[in-house]
PDB file of N, CA and C in Angstrom:
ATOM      1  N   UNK A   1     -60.287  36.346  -4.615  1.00  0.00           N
ATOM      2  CA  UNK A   1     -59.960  36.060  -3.229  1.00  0.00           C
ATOM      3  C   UNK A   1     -60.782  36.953  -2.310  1.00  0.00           C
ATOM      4  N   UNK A   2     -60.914  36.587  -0.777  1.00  0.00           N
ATOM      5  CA  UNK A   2     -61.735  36.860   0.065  1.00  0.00           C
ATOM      6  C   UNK A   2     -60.632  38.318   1.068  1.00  0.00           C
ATOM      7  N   UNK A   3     -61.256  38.688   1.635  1.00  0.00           N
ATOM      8  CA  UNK A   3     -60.196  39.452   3.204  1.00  0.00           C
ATOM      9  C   UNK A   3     -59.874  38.527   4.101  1.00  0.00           C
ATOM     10  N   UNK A   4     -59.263  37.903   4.511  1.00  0.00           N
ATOM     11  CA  UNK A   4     -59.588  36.773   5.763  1.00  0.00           C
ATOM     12  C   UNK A   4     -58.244  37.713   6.836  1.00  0.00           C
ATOM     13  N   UNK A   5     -58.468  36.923   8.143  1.00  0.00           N
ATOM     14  CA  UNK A   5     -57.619  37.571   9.319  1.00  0.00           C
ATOM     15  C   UNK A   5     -56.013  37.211   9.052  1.00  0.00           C
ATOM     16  N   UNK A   6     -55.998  36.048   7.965  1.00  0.00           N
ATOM     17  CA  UNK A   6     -54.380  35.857   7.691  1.00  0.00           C
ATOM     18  C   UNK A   6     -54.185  36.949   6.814  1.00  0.00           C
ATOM     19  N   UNK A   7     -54.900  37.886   5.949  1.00  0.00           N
ATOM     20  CA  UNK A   7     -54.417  38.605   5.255  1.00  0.00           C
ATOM     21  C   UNK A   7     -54.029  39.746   6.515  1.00  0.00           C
ATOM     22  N   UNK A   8     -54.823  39.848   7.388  1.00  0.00           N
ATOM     23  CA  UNK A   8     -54.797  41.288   8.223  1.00  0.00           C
ATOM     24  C   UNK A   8     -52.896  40.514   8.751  1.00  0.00           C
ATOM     25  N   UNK A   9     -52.799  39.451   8.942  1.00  0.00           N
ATOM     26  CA  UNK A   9     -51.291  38.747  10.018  1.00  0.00           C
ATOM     27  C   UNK A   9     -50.463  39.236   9.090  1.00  0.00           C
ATOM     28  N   UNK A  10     -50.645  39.256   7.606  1.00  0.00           N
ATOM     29  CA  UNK A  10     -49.695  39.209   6.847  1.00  0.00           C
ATOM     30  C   UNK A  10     -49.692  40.569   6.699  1.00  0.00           C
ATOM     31  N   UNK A  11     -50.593  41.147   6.531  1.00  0.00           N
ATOM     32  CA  UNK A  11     -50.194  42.862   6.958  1.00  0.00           C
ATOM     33  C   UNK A  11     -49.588  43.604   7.532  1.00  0.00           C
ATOM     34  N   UNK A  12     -49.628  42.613   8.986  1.00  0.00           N
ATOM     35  CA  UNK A  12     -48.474  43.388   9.732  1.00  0.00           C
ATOM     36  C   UNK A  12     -47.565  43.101   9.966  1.00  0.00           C
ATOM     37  N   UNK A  13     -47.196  41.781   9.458  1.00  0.00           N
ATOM     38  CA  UNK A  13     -45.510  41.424   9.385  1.00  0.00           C
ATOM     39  C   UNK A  13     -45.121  41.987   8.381  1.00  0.00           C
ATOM     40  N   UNK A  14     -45.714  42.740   7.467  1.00  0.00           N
ATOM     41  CA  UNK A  14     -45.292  43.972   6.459  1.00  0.00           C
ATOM     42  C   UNK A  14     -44.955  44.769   6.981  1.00  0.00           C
ATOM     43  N   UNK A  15     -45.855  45.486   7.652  1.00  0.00           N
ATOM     44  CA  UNK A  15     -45.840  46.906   7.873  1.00  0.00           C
ATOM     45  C   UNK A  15     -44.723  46.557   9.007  1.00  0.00           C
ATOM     46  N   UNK A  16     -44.380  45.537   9.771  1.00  0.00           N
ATOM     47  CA  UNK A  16     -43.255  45.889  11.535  1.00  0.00           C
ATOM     48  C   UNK A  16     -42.254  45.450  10.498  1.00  0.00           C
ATOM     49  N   UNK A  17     -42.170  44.849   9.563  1.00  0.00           N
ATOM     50  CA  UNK A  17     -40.978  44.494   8.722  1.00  0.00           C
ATOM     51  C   UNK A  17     -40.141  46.023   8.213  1.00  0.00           C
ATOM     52  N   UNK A  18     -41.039  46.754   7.603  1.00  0.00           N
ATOM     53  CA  UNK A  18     -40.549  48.431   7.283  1.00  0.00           C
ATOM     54  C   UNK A  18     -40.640  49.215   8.334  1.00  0.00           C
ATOM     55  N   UNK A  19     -41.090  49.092   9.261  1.00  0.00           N
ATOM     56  CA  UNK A  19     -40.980  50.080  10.902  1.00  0.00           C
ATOM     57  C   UNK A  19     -39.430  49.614  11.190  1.00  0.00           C
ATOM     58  N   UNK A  20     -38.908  48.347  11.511  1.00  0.00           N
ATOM     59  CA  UNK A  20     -37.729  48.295  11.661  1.00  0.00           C
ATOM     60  C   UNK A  20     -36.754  48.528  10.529  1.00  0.00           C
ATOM     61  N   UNK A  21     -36.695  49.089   9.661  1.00  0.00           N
ATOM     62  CA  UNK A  21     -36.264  49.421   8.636  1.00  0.00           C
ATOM     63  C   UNK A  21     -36.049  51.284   8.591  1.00  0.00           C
ATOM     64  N   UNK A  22     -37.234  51.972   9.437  1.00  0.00           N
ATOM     65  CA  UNK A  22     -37.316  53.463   9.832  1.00  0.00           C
ATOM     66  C   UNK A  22     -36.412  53.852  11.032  1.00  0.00           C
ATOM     67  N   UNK A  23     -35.466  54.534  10.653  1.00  0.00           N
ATOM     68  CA  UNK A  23     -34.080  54.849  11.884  1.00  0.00           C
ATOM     69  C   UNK A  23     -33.841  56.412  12.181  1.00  0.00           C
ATOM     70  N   UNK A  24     -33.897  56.524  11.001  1.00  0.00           N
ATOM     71  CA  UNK A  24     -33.557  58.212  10.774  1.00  0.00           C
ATOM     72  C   UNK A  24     -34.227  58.795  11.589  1.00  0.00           C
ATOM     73  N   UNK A  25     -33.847  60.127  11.957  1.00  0.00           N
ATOM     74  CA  UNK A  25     -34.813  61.443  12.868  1.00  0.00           C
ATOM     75  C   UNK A  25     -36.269  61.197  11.879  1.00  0.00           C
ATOM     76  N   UNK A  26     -36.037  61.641  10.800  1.00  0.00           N
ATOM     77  CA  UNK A  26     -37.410  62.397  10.232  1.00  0.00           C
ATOM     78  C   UNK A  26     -37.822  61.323   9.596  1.00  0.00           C
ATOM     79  N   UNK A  27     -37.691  59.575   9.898  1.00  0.00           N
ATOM     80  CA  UNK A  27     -38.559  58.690   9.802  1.00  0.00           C
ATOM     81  C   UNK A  27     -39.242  58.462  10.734  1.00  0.00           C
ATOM     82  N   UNK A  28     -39.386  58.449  11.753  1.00  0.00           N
ATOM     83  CA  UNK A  28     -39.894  58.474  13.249  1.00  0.00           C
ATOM     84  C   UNK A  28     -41.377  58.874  13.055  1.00  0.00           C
ATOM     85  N   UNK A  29     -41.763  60.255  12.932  1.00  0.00           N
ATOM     86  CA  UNK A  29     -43.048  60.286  12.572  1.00  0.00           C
ATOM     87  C   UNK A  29     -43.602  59.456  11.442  1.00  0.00           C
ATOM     88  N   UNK A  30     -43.700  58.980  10.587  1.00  0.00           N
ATOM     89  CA  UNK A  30     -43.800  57.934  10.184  1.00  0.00           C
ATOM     90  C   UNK A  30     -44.044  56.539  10.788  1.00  0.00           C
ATOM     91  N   UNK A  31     -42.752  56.396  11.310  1.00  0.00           N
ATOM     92  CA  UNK A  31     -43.560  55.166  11.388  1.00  0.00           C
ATOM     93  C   UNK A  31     -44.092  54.954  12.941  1.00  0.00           C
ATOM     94  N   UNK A  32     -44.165  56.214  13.283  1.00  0.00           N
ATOM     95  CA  UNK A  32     -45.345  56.330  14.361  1.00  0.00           C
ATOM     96  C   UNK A  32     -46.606  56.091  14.205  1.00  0.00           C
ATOM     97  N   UNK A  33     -47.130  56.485  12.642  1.00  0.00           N
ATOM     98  CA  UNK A  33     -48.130  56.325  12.033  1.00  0.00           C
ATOM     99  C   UNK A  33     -48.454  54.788  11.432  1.00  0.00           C
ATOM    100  N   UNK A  34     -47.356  54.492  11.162  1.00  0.00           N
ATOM    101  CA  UNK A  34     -47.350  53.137  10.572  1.00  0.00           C
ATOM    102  C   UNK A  34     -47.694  52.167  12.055  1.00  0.00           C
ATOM    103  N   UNK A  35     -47.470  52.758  13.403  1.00  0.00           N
ATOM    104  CA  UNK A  35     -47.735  51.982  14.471  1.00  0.00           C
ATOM    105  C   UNK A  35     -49.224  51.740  14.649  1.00  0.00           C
ATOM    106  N   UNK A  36     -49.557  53.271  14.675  1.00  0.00           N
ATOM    107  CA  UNK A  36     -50.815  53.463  15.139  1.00  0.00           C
ATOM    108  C   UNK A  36     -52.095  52.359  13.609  1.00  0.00           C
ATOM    109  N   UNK A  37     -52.026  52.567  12.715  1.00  0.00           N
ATOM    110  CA  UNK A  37     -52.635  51.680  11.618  1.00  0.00           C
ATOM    111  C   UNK A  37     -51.976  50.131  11.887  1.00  0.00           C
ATOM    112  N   UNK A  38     -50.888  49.801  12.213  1.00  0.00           N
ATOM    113  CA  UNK A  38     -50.988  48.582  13.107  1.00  0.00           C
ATOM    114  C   UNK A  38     -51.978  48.166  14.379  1.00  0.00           C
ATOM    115  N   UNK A  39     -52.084  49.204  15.188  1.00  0.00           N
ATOM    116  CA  UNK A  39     -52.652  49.456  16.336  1.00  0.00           C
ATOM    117  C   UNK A  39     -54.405  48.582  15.892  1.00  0.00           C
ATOM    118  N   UNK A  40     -54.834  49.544  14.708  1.00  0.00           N
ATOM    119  CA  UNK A  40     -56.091  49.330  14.365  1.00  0.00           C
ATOM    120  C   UNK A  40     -56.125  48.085  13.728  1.00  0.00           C
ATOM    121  N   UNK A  41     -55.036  47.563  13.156  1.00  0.00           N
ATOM    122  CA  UNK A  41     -55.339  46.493  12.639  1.00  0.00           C
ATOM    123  C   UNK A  41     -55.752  45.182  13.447  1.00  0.00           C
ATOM    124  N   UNK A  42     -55.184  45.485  14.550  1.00  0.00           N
ATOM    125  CA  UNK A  42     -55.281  44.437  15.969  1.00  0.00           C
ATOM    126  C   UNK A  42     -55.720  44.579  16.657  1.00  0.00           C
ATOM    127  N   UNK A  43     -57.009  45.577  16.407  1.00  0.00           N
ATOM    128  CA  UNK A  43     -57.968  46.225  17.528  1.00  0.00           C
ATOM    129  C   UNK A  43     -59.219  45.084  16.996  1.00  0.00           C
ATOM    130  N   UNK A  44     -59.692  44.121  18.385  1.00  0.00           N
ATOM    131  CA  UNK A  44     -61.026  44.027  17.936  1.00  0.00           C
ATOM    132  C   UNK A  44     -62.271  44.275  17.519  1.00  0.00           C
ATOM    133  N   UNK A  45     -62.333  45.469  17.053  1.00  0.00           N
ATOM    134  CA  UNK A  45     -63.564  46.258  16.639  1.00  0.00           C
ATOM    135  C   UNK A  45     -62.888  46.434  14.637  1.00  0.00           C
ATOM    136  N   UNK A  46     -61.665  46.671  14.904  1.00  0.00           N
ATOM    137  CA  UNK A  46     -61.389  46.015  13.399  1.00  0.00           C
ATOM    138  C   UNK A  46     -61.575  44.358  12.717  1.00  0.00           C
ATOM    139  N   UNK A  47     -61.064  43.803  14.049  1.00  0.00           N
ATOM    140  CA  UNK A  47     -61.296  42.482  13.374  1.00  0.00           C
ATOM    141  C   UNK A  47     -62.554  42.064  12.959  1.00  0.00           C
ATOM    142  N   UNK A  48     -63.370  42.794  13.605  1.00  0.00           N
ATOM    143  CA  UNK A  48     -65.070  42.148  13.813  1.00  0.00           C
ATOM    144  C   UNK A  48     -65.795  43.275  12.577  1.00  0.00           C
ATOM    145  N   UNK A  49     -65.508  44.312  12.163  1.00  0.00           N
ATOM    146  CA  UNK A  49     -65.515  44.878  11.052  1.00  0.00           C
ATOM    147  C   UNK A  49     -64.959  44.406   9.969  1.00  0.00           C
ATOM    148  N   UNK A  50     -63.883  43.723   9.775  1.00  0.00           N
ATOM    149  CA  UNK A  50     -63.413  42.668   8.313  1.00  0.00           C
ATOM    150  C   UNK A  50     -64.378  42.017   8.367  1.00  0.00           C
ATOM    151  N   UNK A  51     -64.581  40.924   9.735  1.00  0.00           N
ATOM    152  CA  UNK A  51     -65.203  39.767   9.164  1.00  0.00           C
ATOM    153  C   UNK A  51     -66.958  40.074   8.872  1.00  0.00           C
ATOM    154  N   UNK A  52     -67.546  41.242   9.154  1.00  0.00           N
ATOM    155  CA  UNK A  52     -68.660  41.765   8.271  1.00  0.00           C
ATOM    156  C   UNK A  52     -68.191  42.109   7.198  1.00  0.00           C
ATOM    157  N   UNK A  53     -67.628  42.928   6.523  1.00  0.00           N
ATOM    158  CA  UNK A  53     -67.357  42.815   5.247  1.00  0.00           C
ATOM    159  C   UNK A  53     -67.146  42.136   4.239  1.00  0.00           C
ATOM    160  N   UNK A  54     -66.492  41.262   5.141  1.00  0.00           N
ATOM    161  CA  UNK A  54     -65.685  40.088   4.365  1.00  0.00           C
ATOM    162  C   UNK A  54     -67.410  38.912   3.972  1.00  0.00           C
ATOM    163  N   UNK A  55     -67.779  38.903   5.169  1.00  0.00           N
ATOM    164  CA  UNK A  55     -69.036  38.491   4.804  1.00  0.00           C
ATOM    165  C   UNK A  55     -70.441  38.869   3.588  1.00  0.00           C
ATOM    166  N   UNK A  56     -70.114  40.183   3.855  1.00  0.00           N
ATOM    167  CA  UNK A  56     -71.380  41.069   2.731  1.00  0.00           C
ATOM    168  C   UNK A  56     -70.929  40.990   1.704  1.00  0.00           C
ATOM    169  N   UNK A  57     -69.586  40.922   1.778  1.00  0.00           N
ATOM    170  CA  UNK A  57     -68.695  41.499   0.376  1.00  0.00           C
ATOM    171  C   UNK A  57     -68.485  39.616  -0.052  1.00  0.00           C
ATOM    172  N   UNK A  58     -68.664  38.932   0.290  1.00  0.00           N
ATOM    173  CA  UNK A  58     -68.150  37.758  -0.290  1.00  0.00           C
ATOM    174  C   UNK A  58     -70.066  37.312  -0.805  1.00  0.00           C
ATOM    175  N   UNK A  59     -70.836  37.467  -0.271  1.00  0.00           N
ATOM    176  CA  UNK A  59     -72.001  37.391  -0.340  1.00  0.00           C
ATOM    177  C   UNK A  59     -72.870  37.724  -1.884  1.00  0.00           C
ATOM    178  N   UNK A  60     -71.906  39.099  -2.069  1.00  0.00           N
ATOM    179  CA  UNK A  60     -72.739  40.315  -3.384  1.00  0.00           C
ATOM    180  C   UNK A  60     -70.971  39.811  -4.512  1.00  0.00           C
ATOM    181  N   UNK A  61     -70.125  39.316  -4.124  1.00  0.00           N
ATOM    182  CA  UNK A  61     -68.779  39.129  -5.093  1.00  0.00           C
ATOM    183  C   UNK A  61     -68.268  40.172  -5.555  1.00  0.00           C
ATOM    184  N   UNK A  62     -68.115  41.032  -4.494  1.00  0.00           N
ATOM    185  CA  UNK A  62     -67.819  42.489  -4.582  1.00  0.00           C
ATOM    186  C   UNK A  62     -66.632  42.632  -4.491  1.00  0.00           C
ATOM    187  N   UNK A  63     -65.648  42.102  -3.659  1.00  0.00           N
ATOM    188  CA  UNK A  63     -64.258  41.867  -3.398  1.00  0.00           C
ATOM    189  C   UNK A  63     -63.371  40.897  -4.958  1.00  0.00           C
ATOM    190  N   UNK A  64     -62.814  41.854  -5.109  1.00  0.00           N
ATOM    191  CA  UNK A  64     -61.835  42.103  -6.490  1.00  0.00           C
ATOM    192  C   UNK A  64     -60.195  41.899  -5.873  1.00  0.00           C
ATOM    193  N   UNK A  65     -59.933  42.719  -4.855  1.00  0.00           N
ATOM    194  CA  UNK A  65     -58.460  42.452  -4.797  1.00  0.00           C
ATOM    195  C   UNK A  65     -57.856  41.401  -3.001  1.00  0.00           C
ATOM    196  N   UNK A  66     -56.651  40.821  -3.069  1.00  0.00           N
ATOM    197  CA  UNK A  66     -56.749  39.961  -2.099  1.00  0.00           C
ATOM    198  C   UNK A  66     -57.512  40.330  -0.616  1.00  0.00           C
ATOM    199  N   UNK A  67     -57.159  41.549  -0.405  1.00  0.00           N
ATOM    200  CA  UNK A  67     -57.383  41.942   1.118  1.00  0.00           C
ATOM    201  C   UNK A  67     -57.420  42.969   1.890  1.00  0.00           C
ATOM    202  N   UNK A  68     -58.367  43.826   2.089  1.00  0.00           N
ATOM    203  CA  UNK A  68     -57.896  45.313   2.270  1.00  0.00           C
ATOM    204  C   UNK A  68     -56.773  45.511   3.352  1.00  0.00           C
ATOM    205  N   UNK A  69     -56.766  44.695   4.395  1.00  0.00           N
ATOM    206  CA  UNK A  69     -55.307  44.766   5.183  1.00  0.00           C
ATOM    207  C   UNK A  69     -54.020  45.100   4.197  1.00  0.00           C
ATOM    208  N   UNK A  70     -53.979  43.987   3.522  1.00  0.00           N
ATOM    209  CA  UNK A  70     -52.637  43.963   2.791  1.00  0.00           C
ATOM    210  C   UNK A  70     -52.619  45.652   1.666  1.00  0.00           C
ATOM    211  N   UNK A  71     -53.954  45.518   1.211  1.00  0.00           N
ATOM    212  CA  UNK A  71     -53.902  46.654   0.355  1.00  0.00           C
ATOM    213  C   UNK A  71     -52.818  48.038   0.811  1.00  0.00           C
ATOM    214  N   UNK A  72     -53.722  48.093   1.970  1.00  0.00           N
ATOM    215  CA  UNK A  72     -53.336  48.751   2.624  1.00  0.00           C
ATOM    216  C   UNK A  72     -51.784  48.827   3.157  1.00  0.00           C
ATOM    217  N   UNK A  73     -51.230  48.017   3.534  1.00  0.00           N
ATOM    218  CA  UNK A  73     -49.552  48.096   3.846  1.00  0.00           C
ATOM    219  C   UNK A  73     -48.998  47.983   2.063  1.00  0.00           C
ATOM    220  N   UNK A  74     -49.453  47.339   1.469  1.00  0.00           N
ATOM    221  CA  UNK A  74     -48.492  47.700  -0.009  1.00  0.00           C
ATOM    222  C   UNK A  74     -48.800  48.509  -0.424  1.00  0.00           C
ATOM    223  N   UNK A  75     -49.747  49.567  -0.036  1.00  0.00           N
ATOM    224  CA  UNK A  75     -49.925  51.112  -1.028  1.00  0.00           C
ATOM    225  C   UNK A  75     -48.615  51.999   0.222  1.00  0.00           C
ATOM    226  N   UNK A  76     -48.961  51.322   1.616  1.00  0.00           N
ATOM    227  CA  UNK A  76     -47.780  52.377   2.495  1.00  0.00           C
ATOM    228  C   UNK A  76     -46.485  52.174   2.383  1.00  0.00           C
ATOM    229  N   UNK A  77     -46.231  50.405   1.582  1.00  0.00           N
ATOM    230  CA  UNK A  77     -44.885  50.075   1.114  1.00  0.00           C
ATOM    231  C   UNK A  77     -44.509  50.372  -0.257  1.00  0.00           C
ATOM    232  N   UNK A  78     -45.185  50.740  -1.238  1.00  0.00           N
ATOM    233  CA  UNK A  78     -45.266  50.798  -2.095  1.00  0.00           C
ATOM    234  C   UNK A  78     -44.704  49.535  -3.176  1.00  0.00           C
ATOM    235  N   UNK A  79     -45.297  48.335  -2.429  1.00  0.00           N
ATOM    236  CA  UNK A  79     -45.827  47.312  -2.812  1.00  0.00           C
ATOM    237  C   UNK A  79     -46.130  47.013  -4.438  1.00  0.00           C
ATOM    238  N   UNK A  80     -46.143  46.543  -5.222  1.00  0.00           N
ATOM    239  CA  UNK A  80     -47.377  45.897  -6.778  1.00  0.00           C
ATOM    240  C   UNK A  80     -47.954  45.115  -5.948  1.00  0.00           C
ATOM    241  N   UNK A  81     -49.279  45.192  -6.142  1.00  0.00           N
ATOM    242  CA  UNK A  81     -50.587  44.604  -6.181  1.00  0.00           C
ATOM    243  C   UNK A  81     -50.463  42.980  -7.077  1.00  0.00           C
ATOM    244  N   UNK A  82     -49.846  42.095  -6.506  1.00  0.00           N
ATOM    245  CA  UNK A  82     -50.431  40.855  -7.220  1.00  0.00           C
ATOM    246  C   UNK A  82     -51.405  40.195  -7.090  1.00  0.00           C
TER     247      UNK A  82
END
């Protein structure tokens, strides 16, 4: 499979899925952090950086796992990798 921008959508209905899930005092920083890596995920200078990658990397068949978006929220959810 490729990176595409539905993987980055599905990323972050991950990651705001476990932000509302963070209540406690000393979850807060957290998922302040978990905001801000949302932040980037929906920044156009990210989007336009996947879709070069996604391009070079689909080009050379370099891309092995679904999506670095998602990678990324199931290593912070602690997710399995299917």
């Amino acid at each position: 499979c490729t990176c595409s921008f539905l993987d980055t959508d599905r990323a972050l209905v991950l990651l705001e899925e476990y932000c509302k899930k963070l209540r406690k005092p000393e979850e807060q920083q957290l998922k302040k952090a978990i905001r801000k890596v949302m932040g980037i995920f929906k920044s156009s200078l990210f989007q336009a950086l996947l879709g070069s990658f996604t391009k070079k990397a689909t080009r050379h068949g370099t891309i092995s796992y679904p999506s670095l978006p998602a990678a990324v929220a199931y290593d912070v959810l602690g997710c399995p990798k299917d």
